[in-house]
C-alpha atoms as a PDB file:
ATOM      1  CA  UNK A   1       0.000   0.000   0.000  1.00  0.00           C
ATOM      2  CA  UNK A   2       2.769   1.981   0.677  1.00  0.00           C
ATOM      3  CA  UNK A   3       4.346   1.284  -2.316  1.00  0.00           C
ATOM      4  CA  UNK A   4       1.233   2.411  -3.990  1.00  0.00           C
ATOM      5  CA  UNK A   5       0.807   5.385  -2.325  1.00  0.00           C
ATOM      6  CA  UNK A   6       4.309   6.876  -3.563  1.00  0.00           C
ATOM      7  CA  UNK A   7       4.002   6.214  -6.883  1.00  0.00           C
ATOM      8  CA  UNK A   8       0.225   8.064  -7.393  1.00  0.00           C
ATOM      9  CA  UNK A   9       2.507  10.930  -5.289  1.00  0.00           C
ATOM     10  CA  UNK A  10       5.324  10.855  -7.952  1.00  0.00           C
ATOM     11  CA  UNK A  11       3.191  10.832 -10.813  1.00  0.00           C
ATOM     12  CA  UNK A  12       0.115  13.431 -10.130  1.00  0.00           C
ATOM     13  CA  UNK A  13       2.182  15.760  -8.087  1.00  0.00           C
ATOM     14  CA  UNK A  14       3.174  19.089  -8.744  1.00  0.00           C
ATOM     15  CA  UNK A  15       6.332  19.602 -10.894  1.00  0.00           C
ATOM     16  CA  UNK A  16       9.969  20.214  -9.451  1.00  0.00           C
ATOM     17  CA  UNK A  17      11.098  24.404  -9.366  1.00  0.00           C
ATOM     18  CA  UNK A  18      13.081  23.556 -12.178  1.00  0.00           C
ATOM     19  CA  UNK A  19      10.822  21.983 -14.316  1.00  0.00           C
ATOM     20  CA  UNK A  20       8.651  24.545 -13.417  1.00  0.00           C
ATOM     21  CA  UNK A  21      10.800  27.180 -14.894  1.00  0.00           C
ATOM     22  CA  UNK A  22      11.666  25.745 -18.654  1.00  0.00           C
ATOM     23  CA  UNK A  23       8.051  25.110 -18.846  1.00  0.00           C
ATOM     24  CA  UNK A  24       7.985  29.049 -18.136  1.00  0.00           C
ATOM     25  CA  UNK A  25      10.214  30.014 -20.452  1.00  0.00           C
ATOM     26  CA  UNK A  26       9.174  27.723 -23.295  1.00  0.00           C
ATOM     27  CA  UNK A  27       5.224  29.085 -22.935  1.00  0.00           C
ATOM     28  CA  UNK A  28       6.848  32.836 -22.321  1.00  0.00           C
ATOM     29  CA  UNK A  29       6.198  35.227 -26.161  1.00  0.00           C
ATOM     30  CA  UNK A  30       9.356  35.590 -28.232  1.00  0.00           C
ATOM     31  CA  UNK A  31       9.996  39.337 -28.464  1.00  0.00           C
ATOM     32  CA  UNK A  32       9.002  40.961 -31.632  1.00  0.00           C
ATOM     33  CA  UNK A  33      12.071  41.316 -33.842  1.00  0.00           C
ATOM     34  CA  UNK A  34      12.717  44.944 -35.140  1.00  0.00           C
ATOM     35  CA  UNK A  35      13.778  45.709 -39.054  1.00  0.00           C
ATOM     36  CA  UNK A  36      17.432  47.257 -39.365  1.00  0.00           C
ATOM     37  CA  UNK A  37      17.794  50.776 -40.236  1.00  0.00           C
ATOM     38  CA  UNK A  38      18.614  51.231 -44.017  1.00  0.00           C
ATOM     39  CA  UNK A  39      20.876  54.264 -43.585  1.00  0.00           C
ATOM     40  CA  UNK A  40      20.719  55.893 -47.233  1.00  0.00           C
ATOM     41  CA  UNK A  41      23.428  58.509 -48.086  1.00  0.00           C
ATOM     42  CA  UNK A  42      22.007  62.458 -48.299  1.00  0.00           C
ATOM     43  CA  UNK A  43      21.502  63.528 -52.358  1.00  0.00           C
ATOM     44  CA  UNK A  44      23.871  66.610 -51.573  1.00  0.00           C
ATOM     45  CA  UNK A  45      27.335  65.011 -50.199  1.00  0.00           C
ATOM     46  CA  UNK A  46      28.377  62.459 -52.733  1.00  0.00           C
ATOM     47  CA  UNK A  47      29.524  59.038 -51.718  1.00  0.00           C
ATOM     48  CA  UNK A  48      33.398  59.326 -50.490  1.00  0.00           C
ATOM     49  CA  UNK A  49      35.821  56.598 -52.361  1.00  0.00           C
ATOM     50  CA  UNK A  50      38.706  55.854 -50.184  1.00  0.00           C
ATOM     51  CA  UNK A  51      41.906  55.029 -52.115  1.00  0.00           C
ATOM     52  CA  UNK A  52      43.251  51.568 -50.842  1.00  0.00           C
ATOM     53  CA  UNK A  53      46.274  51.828 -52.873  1.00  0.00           C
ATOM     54  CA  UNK A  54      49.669  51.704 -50.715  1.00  0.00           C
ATOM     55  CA  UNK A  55      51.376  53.471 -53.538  1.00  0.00           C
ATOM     56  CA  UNK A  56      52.026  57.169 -52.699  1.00  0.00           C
ATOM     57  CA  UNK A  57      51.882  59.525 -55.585  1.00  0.00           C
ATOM     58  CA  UNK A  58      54.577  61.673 -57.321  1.00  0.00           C
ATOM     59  CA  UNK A  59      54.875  64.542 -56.398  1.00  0.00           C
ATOM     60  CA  UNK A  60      54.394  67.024 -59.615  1.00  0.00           C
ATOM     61  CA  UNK A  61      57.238  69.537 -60.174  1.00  0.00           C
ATOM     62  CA  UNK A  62      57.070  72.586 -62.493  1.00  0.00           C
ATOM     63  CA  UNK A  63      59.498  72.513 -65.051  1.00  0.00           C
ATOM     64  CA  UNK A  64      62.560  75.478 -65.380  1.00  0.00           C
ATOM     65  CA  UNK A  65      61.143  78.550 -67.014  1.00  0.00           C
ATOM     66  CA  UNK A  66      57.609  77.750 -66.190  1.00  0.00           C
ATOM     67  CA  UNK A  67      55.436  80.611 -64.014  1.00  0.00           C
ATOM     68  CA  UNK A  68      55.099  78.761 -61.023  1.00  0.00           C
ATOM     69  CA  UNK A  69      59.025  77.612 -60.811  1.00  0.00           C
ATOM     70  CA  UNK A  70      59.984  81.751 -60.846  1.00  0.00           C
ATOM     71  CA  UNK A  71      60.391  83.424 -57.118  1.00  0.00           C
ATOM     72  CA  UNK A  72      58.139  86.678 -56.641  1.00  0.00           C
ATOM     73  CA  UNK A  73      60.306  89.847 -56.400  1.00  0.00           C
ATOM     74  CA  UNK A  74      59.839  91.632 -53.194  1.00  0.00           C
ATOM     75  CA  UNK A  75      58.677  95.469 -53.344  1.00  0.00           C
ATOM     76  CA  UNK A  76      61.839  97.057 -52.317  1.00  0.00           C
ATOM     77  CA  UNK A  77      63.782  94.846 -54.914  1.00  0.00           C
ATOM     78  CA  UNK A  78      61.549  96.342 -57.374  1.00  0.00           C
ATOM     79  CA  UNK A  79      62.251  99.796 -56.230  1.00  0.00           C
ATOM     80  CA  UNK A  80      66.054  99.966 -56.488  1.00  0.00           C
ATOM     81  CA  UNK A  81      67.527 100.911 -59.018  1.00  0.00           C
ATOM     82  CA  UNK A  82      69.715  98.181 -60.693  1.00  0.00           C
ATOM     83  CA  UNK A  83      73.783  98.124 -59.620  1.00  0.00           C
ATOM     84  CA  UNK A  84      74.746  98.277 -63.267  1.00  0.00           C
ATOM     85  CA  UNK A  85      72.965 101.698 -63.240  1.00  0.00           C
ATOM     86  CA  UNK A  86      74.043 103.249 -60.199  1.00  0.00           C
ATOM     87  CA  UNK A  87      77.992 102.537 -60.965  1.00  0.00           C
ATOM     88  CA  UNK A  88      78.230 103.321 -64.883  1.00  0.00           C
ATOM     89  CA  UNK A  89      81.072 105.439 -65.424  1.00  0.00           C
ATOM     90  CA  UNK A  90      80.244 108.427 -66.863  1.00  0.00           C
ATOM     91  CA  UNK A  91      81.842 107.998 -70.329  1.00  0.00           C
ATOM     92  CA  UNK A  92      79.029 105.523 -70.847  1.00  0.00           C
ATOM     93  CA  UNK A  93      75.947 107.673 -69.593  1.00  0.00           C
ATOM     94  CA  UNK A  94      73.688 109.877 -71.993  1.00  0.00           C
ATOM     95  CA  UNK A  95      75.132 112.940 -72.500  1.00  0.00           C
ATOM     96  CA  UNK A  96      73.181 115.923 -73.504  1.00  0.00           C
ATOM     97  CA  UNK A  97      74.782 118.028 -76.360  1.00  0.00           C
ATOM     98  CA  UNK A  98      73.627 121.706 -77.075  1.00  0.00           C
ATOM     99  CA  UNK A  99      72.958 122.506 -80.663  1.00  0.00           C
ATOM    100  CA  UNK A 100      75.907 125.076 -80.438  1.00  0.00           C
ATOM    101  CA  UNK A 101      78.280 122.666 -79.830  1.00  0.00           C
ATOM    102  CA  UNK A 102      77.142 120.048 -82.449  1.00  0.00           C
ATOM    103  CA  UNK A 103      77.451 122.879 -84.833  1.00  0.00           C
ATOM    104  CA  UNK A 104      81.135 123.530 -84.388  1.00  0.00           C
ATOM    105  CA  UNK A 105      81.860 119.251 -84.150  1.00  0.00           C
ATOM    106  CA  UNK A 106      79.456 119.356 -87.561  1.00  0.00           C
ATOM    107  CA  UNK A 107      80.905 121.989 -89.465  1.00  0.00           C
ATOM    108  CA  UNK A 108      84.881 121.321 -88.161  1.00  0.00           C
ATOM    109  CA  UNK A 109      84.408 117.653 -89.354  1.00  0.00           C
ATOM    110  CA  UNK A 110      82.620 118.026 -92.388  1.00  0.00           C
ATOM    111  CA  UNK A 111      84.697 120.924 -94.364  1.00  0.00           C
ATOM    112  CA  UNK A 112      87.947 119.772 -92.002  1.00  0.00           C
ATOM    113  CA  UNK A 113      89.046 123.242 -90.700  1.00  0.00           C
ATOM    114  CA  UNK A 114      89.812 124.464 -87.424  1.00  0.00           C
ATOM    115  CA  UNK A 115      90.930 127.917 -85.508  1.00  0.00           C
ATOM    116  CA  UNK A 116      92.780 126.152 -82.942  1.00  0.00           C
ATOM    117  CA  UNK A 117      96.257 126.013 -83.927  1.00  0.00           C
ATOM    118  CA  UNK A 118      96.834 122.947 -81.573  1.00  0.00           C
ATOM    119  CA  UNK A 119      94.231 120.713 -83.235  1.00  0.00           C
ATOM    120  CA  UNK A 120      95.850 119.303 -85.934  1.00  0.00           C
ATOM    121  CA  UNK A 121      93.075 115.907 -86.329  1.00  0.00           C
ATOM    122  CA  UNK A 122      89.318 115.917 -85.651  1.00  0.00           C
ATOM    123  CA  UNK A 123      88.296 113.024 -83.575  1.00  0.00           C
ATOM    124  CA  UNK A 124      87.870 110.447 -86.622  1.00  0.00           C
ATOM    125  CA  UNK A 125      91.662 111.046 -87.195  1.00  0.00           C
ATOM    126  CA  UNK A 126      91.406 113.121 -90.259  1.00  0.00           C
ATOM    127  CA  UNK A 127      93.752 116.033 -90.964  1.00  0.00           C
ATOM    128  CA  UNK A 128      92.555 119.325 -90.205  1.00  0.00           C
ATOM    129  CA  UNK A 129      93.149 123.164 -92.163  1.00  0.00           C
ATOM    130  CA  UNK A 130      94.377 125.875 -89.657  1.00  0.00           C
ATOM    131  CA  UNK A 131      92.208 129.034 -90.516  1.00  0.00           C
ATOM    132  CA  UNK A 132      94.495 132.059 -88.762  1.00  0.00           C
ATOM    133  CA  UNK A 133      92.634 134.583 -90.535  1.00  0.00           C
ATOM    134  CA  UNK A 134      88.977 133.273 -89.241  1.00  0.00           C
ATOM    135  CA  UNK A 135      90.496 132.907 -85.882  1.00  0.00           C
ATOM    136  CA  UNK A 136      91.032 136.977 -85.756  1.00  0.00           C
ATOM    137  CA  UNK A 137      87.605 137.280 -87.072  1.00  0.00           C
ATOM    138  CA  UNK A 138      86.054 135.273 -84.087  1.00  0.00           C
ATOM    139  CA  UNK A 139      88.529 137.224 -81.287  1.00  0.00           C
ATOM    140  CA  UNK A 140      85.963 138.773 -78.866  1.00  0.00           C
ATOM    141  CA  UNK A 141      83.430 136.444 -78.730  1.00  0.00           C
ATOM    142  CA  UNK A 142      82.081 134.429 -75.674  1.00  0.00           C
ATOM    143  CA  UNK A 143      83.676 131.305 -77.284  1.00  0.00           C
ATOM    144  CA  UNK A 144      86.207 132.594 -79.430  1.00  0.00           C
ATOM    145  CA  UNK A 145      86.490 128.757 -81.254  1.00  0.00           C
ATOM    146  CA  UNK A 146      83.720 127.424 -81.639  1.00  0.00           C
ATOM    147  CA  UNK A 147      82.208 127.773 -85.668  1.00  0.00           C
ATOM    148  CA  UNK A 148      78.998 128.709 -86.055  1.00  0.00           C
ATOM    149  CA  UNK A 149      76.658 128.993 -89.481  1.00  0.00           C
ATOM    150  CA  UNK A 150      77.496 132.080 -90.005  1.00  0.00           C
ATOM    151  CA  UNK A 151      81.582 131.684 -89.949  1.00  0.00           C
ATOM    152  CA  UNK A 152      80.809 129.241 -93.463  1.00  0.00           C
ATOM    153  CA  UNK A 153      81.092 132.040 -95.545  1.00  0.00           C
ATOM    154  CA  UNK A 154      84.620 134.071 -94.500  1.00  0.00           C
ATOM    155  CA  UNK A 155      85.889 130.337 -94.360  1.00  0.00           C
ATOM    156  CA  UNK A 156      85.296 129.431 -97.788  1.00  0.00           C
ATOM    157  CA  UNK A 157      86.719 132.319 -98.927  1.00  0.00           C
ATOM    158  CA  UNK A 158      90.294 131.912 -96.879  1.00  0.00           C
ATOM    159  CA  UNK A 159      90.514 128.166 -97.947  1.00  0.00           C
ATOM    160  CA  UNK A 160      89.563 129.077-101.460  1.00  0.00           C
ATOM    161  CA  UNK A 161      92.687 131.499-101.352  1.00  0.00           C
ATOM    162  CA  UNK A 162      94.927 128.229-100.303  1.00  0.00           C
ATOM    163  CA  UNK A 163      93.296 126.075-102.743  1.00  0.00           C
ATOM    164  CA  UNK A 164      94.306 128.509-105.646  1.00  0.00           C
ATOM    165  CA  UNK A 165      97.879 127.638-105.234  1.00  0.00           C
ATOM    166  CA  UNK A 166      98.024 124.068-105.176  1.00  0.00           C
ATOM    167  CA  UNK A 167      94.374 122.877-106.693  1.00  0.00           C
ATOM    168  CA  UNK A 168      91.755 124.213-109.398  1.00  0.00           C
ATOM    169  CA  UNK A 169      88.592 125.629-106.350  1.00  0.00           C
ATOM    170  CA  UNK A 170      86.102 123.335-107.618  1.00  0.00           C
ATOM    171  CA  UNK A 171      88.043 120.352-106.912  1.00  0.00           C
ATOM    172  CA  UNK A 172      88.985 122.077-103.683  1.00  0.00           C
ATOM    173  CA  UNK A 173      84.925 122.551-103.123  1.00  0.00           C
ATOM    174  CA  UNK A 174      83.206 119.090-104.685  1.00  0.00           C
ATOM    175  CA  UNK A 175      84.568 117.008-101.475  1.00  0.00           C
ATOM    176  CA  UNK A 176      82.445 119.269 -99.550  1.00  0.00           C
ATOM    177  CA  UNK A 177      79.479 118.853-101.015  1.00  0.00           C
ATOM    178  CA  UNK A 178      79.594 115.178-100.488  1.00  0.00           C
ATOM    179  CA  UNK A 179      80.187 115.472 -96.987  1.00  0.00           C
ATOM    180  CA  UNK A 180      77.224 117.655 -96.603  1.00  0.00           C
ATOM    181  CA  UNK A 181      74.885 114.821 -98.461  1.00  0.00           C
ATOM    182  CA  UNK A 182      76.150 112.200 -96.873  1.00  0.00           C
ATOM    183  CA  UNK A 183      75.196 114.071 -93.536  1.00  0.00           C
ATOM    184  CA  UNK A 184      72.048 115.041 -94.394  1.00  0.00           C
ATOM    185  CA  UNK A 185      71.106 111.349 -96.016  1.00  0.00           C
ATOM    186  CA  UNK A 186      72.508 110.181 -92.632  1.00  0.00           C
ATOM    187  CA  UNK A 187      69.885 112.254 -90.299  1.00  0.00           C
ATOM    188  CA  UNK A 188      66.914 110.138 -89.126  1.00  0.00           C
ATOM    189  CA  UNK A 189      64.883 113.172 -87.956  1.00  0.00           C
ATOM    190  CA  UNK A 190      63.475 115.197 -90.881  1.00  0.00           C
ATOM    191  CA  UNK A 191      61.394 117.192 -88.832  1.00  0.00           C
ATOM    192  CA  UNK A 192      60.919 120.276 -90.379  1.00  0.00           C
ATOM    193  CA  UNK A 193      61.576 121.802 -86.405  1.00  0.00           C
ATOM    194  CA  UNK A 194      65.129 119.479 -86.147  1.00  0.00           C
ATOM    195  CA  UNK A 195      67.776 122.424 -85.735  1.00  0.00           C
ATOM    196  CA  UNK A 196      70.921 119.853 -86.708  1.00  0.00           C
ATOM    197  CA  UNK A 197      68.746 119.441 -90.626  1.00  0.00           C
ATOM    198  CA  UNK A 198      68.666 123.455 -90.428  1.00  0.00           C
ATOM    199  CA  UNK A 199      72.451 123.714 -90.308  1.00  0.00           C
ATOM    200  CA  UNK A 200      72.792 120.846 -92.698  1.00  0.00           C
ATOM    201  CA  UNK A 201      70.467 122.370 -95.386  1.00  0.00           C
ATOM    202  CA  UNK A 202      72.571 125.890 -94.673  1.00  0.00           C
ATOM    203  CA  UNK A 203      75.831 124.890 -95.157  1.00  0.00           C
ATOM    204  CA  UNK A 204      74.554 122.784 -98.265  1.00  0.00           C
ATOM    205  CA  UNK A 205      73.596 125.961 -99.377  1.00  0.00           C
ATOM    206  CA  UNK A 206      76.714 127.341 -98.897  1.00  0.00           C
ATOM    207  CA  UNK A 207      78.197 124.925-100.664  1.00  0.00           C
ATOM    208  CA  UNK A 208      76.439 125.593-103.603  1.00  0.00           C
ATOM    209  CA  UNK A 209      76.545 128.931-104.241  1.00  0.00           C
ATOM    210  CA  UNK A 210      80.833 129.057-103.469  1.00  0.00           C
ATOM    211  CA  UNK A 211      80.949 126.156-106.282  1.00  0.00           C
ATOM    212  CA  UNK A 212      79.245 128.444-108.276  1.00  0.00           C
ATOM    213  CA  UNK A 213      81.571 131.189-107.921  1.00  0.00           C
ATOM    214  CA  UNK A 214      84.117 129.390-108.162  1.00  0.00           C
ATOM    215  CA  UNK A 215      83.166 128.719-111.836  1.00  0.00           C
ATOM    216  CA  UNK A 216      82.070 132.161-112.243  1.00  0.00           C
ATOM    217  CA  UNK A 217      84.482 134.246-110.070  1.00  0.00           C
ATOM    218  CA  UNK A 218      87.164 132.982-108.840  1.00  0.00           C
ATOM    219  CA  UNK A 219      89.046 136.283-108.333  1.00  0.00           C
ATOM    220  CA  UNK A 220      86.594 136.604-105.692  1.00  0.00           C
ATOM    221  CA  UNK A 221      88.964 134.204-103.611  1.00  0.00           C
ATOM    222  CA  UNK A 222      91.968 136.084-104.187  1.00  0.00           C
END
């Protein structure tokens, strides 16, 4: 009876605590499962590719010569005045001449005469004809040796008085003419207002009208 007893106990008796629990859990709701997030990039950054390769790049140089290879020149490097400038001798620097004293050089080199009895060559080397008598003529003046325009005339007529002795005038004359053309076809400035073509076209004048007498009258040269 005993026997009995404990079995009907074992077998319509409530369960153990542990049974009790896994029968819990296994009747207990699963919890709802939630959706992942779809995480979708914004329409005004554009997606950002990452460069996996180890490689680094070269680095770009700009060639010699090219604008971004030249160094920017400070302000006060721009402001001086270059060395070359600043120690030029002065044999070398622009020298302004009046129209006076290109007369004289004009007129000395082109009918090769002189009233200084010490300059026996012009600067090109040629040989130059000592006028005493136009040097008396020009005693007084602010600059007793320097020829001017108006010193053509008297000079012709003392050099056509030397010429007379060794050499027919004319042939004394005709190199003088050509020295006057070739001056004038030398001059770059025609401007009517250029003083140096207003000597020139003078003493071509000059020129002229002494050939002339020369042909005509030349016991007017003594």
């Amino acid at each position: 009876m005993r026997a009995r007893r404990l079995a009907k106990l074992g077998q319509g008796g409530p369960p153990s605590g542990a049974e009790a629990d896994s029968k819990a859990l296994d009747n207990s709701p699963a919890p709802p499962k939630t959706p992942p997030t779809e995480i979708k990039p914004s329409p005004s950054q554009p997606p950002v590719r990452l460069n996996m390769s180890s490689q680094p790049r070269p680095t770009e140089t700009a060639p010699e010569g090219s604008v971004g290879n030249t160094k920017k020149r400070r302000a006060s490097d721009i402001d001086q005045d270059p060395a070359g400038v600043a120690n030029e001798p002065p044999s070398r620097r622009l020298q302004t001449e009046s129209i006076e004293e290109w007369t004289h050089q004009f007129l000395s080199a082109t009918f090769r005469i002189t009233t200084d009895s010490s300059q026996v060559y012009d600067k090109s080397g040629h040989k130059l004809l000592y006028l005493p008598g136009l040097e008396l003529e020009m005693q007084g003046r602010e600059h007793p040796r320097r020829l001017t325009i108006e010193d053509l005339d008297p000079a012709f007529l003392e050099v056509g008085s030397m010429f007379t002795r060794s050499k027919p005038l004319l042939d004394g004359f005709l190199p003088f003419w050509k020295n006057v053309m070739r001056a004038i076809k030398q001059l770059r400035d025609r401007r009517p207002d250029n003083n140096k073509l207003a000597v020139m076209l003078e003493a071509k004048r000059l020129v002229m009208s002494n050939c002339i007498f020369a042909l005509t009258m030349p016991e007017l040269f003594g």
